[in-house]
C-alpha atoms as a PDB file:
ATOM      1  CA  UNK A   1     -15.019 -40.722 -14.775  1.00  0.00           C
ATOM      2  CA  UNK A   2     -14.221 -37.055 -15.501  1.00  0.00           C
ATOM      3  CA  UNK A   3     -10.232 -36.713 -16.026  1.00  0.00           C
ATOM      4  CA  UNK A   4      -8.936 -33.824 -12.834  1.00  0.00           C
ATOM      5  CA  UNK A   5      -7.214 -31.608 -14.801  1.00  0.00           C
ATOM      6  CA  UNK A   6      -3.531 -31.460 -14.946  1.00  0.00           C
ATOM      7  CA  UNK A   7      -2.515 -28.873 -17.280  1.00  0.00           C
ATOM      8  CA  UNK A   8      -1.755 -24.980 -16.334  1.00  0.00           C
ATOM      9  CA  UNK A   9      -4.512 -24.218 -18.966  1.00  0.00           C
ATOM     10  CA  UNK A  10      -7.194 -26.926 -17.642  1.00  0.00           C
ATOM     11  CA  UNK A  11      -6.370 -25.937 -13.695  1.00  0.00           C
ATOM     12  CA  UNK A  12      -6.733 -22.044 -14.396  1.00  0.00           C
ATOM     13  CA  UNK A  13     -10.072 -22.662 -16.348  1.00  0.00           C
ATOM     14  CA  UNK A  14     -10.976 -25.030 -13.485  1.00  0.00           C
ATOM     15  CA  UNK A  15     -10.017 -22.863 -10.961  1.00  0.00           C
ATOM     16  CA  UNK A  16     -11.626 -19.434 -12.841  1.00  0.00           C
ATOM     17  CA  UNK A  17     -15.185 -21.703 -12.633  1.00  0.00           C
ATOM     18  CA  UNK A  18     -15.169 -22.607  -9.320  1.00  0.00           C
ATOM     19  CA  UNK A  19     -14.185 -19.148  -7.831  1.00  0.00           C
ATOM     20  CA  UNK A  20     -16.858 -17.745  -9.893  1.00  0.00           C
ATOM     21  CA  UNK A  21     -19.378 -20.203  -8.571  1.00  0.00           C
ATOM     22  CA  UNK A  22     -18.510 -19.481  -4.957  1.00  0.00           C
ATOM     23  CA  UNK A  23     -19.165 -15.314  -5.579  1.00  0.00           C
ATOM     24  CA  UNK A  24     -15.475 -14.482  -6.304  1.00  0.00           C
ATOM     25  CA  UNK A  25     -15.192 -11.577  -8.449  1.00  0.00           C
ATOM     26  CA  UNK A  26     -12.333 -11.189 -10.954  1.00  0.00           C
ATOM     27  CA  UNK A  27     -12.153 -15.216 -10.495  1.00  0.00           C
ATOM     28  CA  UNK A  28      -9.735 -15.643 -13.297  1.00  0.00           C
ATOM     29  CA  UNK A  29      -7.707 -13.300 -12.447  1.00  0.00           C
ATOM     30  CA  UNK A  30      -7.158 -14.524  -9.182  1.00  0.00           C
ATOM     31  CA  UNK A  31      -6.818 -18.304 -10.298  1.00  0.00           C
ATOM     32  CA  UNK A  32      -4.276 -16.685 -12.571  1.00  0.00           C
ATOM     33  CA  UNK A  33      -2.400 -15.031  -9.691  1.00  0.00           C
ATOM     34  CA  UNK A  34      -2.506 -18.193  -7.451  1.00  0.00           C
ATOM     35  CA  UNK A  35      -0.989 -20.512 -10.364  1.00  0.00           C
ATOM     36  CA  UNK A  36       2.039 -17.516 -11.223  1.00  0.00           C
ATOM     37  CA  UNK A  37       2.725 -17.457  -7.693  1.00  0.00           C
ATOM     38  CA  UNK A  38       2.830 -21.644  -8.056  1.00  0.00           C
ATOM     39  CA  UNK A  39       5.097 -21.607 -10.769  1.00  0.00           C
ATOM     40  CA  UNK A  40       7.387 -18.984  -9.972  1.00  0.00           C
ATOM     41  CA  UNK A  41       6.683 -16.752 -13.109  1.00  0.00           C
ATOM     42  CA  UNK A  42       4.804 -13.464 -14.000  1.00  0.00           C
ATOM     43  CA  UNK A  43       1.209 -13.646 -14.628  1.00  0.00           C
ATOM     44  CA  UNK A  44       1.714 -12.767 -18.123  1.00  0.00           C
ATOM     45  CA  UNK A  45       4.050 -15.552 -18.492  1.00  0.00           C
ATOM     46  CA  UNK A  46       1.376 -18.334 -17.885  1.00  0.00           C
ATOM     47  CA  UNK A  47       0.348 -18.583 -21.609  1.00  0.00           C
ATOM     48  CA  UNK A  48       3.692 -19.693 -22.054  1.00  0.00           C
ATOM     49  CA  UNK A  49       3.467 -22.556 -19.474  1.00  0.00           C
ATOM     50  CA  UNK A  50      -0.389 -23.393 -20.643  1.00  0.00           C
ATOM     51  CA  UNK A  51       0.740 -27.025 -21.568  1.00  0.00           C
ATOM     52  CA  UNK A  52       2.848 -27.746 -18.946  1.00  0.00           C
ATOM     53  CA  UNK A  53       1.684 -30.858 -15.976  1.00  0.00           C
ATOM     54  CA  UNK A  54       1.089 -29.759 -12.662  1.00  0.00           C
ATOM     55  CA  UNK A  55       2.565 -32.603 -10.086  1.00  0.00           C
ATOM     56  CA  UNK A  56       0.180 -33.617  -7.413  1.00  0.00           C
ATOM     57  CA  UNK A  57       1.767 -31.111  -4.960  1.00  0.00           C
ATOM     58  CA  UNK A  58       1.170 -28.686  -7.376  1.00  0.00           C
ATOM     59  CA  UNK A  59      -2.225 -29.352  -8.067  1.00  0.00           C
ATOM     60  CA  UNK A  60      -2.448 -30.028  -3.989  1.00  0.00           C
ATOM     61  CA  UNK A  61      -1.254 -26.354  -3.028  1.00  0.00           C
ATOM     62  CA  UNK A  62      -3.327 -24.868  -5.791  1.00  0.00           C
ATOM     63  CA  UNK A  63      -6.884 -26.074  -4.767  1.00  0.00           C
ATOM     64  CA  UNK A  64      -5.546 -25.256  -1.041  1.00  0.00           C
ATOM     65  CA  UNK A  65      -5.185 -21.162  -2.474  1.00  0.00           C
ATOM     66  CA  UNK A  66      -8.491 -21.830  -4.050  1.00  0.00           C
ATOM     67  CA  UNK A  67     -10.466 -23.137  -0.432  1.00  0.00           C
ATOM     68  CA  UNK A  68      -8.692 -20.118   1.337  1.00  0.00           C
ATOM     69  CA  UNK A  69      -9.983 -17.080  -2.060  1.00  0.00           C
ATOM     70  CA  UNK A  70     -13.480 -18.393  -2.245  1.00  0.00           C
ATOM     71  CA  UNK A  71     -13.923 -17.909   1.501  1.00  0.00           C
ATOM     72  CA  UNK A  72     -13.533 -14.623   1.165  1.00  0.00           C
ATOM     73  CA  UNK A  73      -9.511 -14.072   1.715  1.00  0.00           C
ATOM     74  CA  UNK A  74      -7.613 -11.844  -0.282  1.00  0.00           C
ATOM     75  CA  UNK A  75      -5.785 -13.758  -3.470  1.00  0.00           C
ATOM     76  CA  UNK A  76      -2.606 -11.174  -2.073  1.00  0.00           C
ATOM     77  CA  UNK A  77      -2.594 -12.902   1.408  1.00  0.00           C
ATOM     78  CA  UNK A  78      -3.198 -16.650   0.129  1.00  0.00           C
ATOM     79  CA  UNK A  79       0.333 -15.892  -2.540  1.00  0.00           C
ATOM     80  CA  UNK A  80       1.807 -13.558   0.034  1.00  0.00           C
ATOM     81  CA  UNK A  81       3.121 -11.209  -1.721  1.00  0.00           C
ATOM     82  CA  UNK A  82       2.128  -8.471  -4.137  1.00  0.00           C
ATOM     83  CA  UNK A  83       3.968  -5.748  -6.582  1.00  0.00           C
ATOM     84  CA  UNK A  84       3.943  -2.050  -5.913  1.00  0.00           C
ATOM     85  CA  UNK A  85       6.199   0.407  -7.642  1.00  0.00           C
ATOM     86  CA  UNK A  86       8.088  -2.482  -9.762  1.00  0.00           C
ATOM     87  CA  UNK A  87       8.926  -4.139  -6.567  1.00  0.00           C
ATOM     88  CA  UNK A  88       7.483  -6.973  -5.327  1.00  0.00           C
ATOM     89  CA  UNK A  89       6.759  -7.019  -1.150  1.00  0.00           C
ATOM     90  CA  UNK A  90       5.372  -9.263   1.337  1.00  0.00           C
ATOM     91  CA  UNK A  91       1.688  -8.931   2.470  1.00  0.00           C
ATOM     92  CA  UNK A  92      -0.243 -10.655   5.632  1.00  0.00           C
ATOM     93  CA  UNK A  93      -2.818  -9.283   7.571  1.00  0.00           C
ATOM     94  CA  UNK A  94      -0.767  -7.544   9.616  1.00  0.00           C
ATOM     95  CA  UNK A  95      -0.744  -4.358   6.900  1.00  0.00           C
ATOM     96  CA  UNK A  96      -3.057  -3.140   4.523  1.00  0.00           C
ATOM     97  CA  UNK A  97      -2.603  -4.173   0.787  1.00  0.00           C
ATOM     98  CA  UNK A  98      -0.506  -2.356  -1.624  1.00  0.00           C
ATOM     99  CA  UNK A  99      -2.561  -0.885  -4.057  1.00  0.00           C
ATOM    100  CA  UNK A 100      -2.317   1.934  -7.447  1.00  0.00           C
ATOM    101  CA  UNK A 101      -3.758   4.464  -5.376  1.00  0.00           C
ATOM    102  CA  UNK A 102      -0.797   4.375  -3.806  1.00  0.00           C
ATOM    103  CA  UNK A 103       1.675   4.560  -5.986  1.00  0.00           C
ATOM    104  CA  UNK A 104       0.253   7.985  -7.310  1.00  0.00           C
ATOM    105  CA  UNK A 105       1.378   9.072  -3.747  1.00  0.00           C
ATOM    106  CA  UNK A 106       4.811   7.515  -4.113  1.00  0.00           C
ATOM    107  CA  UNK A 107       5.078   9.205  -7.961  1.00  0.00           C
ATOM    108  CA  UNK A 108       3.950  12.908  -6.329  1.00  0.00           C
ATOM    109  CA  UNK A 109       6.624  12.531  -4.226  1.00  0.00           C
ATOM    110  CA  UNK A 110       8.870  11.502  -6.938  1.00  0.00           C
ATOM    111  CA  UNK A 111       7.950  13.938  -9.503  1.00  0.00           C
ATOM    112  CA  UNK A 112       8.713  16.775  -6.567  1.00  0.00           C
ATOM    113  CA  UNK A 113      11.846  18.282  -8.352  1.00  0.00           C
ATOM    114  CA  UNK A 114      12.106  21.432  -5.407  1.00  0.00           C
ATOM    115  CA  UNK A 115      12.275  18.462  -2.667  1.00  0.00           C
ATOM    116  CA  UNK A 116      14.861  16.274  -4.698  1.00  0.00           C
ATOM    117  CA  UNK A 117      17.272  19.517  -5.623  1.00  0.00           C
ATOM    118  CA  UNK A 118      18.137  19.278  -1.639  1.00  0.00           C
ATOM    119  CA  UNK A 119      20.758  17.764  -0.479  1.00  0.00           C
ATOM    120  CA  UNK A 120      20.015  14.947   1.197  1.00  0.00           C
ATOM    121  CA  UNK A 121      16.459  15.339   1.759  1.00  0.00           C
ATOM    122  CA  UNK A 122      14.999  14.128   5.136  1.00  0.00           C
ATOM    123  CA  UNK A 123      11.709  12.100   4.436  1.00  0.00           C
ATOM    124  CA  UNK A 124       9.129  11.122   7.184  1.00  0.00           C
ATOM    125  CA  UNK A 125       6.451   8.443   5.770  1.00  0.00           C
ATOM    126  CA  UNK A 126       3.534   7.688   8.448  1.00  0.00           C
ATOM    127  CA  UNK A 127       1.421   5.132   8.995  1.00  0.00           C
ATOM    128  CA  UNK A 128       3.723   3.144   6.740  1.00  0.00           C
ATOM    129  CA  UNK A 129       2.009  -0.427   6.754  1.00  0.00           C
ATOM    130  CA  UNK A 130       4.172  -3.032   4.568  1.00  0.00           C
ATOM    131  CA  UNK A 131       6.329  -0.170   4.283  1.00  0.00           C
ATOM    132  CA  UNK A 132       5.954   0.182   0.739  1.00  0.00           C
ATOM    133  CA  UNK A 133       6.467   4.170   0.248  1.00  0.00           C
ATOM    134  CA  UNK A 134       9.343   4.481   1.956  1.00  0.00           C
ATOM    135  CA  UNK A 135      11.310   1.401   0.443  1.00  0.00           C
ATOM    136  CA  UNK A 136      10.307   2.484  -3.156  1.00  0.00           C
ATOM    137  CA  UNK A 137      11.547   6.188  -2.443  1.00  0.00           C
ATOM    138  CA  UNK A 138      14.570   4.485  -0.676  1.00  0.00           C
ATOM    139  CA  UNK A 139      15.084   2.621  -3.963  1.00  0.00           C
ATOM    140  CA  UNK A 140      14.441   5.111  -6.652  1.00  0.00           C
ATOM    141  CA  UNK A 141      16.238   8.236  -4.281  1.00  0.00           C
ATOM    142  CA  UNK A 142      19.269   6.424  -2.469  1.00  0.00           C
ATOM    143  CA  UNK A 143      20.350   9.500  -0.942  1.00  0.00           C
ATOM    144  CA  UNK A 144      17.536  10.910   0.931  1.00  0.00           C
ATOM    145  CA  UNK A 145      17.279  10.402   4.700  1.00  0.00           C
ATOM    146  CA  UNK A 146      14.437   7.919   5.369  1.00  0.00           C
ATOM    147  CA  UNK A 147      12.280   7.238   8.470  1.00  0.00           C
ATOM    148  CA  UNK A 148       9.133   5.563   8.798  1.00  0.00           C
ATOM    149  CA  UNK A 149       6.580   5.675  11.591  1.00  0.00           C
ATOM    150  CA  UNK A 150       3.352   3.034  11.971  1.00  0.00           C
ATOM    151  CA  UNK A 151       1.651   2.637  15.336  1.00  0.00           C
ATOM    152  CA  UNK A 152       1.015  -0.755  14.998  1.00  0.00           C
ATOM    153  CA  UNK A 153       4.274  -3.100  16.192  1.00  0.00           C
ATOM    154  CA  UNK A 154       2.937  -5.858  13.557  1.00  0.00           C
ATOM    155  CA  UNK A 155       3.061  -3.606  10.262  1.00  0.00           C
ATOM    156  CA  UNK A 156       6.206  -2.504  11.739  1.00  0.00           C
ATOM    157  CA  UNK A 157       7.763  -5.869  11.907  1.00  0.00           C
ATOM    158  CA  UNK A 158       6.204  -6.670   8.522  1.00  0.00           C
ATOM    159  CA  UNK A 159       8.013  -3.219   6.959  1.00  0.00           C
ATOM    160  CA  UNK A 160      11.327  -4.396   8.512  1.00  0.00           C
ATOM    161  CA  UNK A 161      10.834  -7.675   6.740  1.00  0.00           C
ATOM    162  CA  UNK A 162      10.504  -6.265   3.552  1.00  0.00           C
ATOM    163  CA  UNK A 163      13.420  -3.891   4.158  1.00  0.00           C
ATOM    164  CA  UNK A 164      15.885  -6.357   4.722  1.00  0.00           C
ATOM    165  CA  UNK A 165      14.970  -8.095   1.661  1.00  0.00           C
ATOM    166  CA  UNK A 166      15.740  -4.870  -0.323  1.00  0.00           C
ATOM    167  CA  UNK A 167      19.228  -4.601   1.722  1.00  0.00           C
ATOM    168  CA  UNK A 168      17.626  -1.244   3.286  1.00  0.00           C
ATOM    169  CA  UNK A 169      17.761  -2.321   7.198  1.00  0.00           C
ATOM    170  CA  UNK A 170      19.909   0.236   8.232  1.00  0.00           C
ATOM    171  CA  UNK A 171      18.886   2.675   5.957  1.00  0.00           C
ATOM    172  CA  UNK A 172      15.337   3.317   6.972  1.00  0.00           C
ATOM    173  CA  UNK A 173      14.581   3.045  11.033  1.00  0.00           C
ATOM    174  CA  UNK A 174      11.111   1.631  11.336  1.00  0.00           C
ATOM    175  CA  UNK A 175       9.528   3.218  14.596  1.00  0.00           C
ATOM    176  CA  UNK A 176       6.411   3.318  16.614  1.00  0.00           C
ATOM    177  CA  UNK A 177       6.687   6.830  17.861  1.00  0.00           C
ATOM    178  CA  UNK A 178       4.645   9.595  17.435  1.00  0.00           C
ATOM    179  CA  UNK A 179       6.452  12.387  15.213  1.00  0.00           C
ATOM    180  CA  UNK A 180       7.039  14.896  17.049  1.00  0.00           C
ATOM    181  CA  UNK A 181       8.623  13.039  19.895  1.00  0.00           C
ATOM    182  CA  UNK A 182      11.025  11.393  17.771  1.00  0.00           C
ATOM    183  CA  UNK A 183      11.852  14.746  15.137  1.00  0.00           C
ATOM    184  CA  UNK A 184      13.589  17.993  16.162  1.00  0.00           C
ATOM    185  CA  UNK A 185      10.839  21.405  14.551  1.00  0.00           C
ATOM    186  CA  UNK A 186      11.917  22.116  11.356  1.00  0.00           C
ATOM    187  CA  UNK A 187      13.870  19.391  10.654  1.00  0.00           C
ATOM    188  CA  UNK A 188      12.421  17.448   7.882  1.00  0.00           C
ATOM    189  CA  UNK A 189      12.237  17.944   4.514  1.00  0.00           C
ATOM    190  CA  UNK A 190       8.869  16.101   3.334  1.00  0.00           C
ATOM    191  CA  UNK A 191       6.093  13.979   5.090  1.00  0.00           C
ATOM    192  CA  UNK A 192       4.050  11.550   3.120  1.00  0.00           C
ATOM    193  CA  UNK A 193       1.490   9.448   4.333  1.00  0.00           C
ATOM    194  CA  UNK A 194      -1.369   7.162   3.414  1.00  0.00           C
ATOM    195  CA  UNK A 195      -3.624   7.486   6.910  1.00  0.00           C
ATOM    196  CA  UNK A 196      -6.474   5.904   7.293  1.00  0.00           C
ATOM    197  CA  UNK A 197      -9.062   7.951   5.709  1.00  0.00           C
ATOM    198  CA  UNK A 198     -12.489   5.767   5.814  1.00  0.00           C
ATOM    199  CA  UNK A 199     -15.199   6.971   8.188  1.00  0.00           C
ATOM    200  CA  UNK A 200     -15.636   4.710  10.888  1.00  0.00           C
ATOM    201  CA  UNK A 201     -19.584   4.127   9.534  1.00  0.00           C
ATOM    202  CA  UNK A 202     -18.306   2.976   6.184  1.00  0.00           C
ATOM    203  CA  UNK A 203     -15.702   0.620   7.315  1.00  0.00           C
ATOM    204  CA  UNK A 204     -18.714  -1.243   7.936  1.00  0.00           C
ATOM    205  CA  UNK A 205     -19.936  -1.308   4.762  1.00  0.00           C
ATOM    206  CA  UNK A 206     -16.231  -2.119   3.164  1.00  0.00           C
ATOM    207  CA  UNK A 207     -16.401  -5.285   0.900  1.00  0.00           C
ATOM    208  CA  UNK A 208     -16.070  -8.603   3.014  1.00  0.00           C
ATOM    209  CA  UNK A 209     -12.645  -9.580   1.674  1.00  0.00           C
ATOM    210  CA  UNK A 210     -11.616  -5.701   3.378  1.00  0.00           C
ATOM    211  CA  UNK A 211     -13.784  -5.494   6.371  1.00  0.00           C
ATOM    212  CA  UNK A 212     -12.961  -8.931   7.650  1.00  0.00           C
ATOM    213  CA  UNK A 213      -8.837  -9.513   6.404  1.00  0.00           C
ATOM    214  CA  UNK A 214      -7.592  -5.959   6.844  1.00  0.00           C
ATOM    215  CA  UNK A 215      -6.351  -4.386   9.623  1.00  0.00           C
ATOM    216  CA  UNK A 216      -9.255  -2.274  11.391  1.00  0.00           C
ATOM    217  CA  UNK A 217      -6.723   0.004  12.589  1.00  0.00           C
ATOM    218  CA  UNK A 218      -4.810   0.982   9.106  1.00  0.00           C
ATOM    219  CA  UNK A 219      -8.900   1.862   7.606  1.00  0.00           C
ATOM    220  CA  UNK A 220     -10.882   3.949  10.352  1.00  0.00           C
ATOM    221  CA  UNK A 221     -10.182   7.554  10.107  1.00  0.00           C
ATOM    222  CA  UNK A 222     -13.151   8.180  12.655  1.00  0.00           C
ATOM    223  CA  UNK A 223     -16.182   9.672  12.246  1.00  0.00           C
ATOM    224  CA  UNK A 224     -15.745  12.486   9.362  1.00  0.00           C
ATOM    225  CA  UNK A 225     -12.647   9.894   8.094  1.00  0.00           C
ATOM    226  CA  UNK A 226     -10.476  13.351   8.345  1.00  0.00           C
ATOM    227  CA  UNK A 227      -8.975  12.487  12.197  1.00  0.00           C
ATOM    228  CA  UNK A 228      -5.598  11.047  12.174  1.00  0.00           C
ATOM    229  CA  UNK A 229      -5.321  13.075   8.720  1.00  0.00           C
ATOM    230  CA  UNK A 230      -5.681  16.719  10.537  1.00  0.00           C
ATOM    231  CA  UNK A 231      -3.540  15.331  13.290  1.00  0.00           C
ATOM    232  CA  UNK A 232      -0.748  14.455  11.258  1.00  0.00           C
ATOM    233  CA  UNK A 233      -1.325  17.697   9.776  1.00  0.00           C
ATOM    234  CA  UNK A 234      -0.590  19.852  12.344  1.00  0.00           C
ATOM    235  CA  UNK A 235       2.138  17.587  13.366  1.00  0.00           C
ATOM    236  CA  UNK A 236       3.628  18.377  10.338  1.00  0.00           C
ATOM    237  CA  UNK A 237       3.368  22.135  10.662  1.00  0.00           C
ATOM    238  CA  UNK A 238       5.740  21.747  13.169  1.00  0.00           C
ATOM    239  CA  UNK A 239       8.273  19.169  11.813  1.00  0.00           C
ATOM    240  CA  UNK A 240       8.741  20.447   8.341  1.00  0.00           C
ATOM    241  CA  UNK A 241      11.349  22.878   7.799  1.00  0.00           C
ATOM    242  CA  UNK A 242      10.120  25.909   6.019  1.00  0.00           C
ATOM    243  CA  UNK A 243       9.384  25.430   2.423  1.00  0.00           C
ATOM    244  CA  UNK A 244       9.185  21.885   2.714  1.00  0.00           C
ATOM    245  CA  UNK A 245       6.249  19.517   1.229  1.00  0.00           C
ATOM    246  CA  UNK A 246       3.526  17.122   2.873  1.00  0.00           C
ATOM    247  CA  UNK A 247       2.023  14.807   0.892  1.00  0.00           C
ATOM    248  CA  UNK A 248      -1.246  12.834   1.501  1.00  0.00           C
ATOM    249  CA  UNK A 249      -3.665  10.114  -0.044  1.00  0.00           C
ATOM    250  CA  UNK A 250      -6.957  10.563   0.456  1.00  0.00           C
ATOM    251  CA  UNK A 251      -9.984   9.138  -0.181  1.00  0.00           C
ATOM    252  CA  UNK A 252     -12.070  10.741  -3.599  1.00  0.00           C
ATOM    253  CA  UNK A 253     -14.444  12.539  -1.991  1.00  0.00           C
ATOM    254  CA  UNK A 254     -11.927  14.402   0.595  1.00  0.00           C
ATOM    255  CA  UNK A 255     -10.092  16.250  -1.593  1.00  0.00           C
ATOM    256  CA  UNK A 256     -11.799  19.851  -0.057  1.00  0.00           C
ATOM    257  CA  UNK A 257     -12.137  18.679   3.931  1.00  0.00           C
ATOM    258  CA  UNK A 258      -8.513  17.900   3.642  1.00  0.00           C
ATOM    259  CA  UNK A 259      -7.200  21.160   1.228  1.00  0.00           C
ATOM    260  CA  UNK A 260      -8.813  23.601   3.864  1.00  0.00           C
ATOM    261  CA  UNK A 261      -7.148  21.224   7.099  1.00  0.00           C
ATOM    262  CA  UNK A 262      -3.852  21.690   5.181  1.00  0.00           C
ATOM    263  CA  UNK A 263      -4.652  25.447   4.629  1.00  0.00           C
ATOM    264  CA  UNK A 264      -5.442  25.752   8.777  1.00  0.00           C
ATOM    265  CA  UNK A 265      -2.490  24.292   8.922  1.00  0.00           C
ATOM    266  CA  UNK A 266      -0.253  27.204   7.098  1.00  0.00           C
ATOM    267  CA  UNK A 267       0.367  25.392   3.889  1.00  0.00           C
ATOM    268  CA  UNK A 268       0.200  26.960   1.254  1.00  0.00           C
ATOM    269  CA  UNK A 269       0.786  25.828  -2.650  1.00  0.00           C
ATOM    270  CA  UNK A 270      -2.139  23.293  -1.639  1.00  0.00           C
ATOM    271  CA  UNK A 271      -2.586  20.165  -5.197  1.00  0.00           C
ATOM    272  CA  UNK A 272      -4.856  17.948  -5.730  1.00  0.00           C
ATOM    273  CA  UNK A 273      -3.461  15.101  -8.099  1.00  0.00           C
ATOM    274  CA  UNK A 274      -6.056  12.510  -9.361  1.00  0.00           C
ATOM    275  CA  UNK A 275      -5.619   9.008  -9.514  1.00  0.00           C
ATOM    276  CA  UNK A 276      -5.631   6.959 -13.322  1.00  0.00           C
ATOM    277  CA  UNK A 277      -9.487   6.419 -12.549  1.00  0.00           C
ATOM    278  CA  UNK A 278      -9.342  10.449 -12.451  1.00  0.00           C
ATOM    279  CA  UNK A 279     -10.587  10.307  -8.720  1.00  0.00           C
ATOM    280  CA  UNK A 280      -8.854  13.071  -6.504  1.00  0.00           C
ATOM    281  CA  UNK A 281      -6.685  10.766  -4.327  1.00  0.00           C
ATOM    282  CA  UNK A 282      -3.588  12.688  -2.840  1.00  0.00           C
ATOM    283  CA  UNK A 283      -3.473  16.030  -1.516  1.00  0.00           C
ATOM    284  CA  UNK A 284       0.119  18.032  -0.978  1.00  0.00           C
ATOM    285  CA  UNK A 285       1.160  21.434   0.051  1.00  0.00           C
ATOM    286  CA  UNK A 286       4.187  23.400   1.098  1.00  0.00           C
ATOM    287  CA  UNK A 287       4.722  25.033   4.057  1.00  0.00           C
ATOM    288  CA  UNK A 288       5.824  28.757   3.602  1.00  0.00           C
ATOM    289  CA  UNK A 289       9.553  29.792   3.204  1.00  0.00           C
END
């Protein structure tokens, strides 16, 4: 009889073959990410524990992560949790997944040295999901004013979750509201936002792990993908003070539909940044002084 293995380095290469066989791709990487979340340690830090016995509830919760990543559920929901921005948040269905894209977003807004010279700058992030953008701007720029908007109740209660563990409840207000209603014209400083950008045709071709785990509602931008994104837009022509910034992700091919909405709009200044796989992925302008 076959000896189950017991080691970290016998369960990962276990657990890297069976995801494989059942389709997963990246299948060690994800065994890796179920076992670091099992032991309490960064990924990285496995080939340090490569020796060390799994107990049977161990071994038990591991081949449970397993069952739920080879049926096609995403390794971040099965650990519940995933890093963005050096921070580490908590993920369920109820939001979209974190991902790099992202955080070229978060580092446009960071690298903004016009919005940052203000005193106090107020900061408006929509369609904020696990709330991600607006905690890692509340952490790395304590003294802007934060607020973050979502229209769906259960990314909002997810966002508030991960505020609180940062100690940031009272600093950012977590609200479904639509902007205007809830902002005086000309009162804020910058908008950022990661909208759903997907045309509605494609979210049906999104990989299964996407189309089936992910909120619907954080993915369909309607039929061009450009709807909620010209929206906001013009929303933010009016709640931007003069000479202030809006900053958008975007998906790669968007980068002109959405530079000529913004330029509708009145902004002016209009930047395409590019993501590290040098895909255009956020587009930002300033509305005129």
């Amino acid at each position: 009889m076959t000896q189950s293995p017991k080691t970290v380095v016998e369960i990962l290469n276990a657990a890297a073959d069976y995801l494989a066989g059942k389709g997963v791709e990246e299948s060690r990487l994800a065994a890796e990410h179920l076992a670091s979340r099992l032991l309490n340690c960064r990924r990285l830090e496995l080939y340090l524990k490569h020796d060390q016995v799994l107990t049977e509830p161990q071994l038990d919760a591991m081949r449970r992560g397993m069952k739920r990543v080879a049926v096609g559920e995403p390794v971040q929901y099965v650990i519940g949790q995933w890093d963005f921005m050096g921070h580490t948040f908590k993920v369920d269905r109820r939001a979209l997944i974190p991902r790099p894209d992202t955080e070229i977003l978060v580092e446009r807004v960071l690298a903004c040295e016009a919005l940052w010279s203000r005193k106090k700058p107020a900061i408006a992030d929509i369609g904020t999901g696990t709330g991600c953008i607006a905690i890692s701007l509340a952490l790395a720029k304590p003294d802007g004013l934060y607020l973050a908007l979502d229209v769906s109740d259960d990314a909002l209660a997810l966002a508030r979750e991960n505020a609180a563990q940062f100690g940031l409840t009272e600093k950012i207000p977590f609200t479904n509201a639509e902007l205007c209603d809830l902002v005086e014209p000309e009162s804020l400083d910058a908008i950022v936002a990661n909208l759903p950008y997907v045309t509605t045709a494609e979210c049906e071709q999104l990989p299964t792990l996407i189309r089936h785990h992910e909120p619907r509602l954080a993915l369909d931008g309607g039929a061009e993908g450009l709807s909620i994104i010209e929206a906001v837009t013009q929303d933010a022509a009016m709640a931007l003070k003069p000479g202030s910034f809006l900053f958008l992700e975007i998906g790669e091919t968007q980068a002109a539909a959405v530079s000529q909405i913004l330029k509708h709009a009145g902004f002016e200044q209009i930047t395409v940044s590019q993501d590290l796989a040098h895909r255009d992925r956020v587009v930002s302008g300033v509305l005129p002084a």
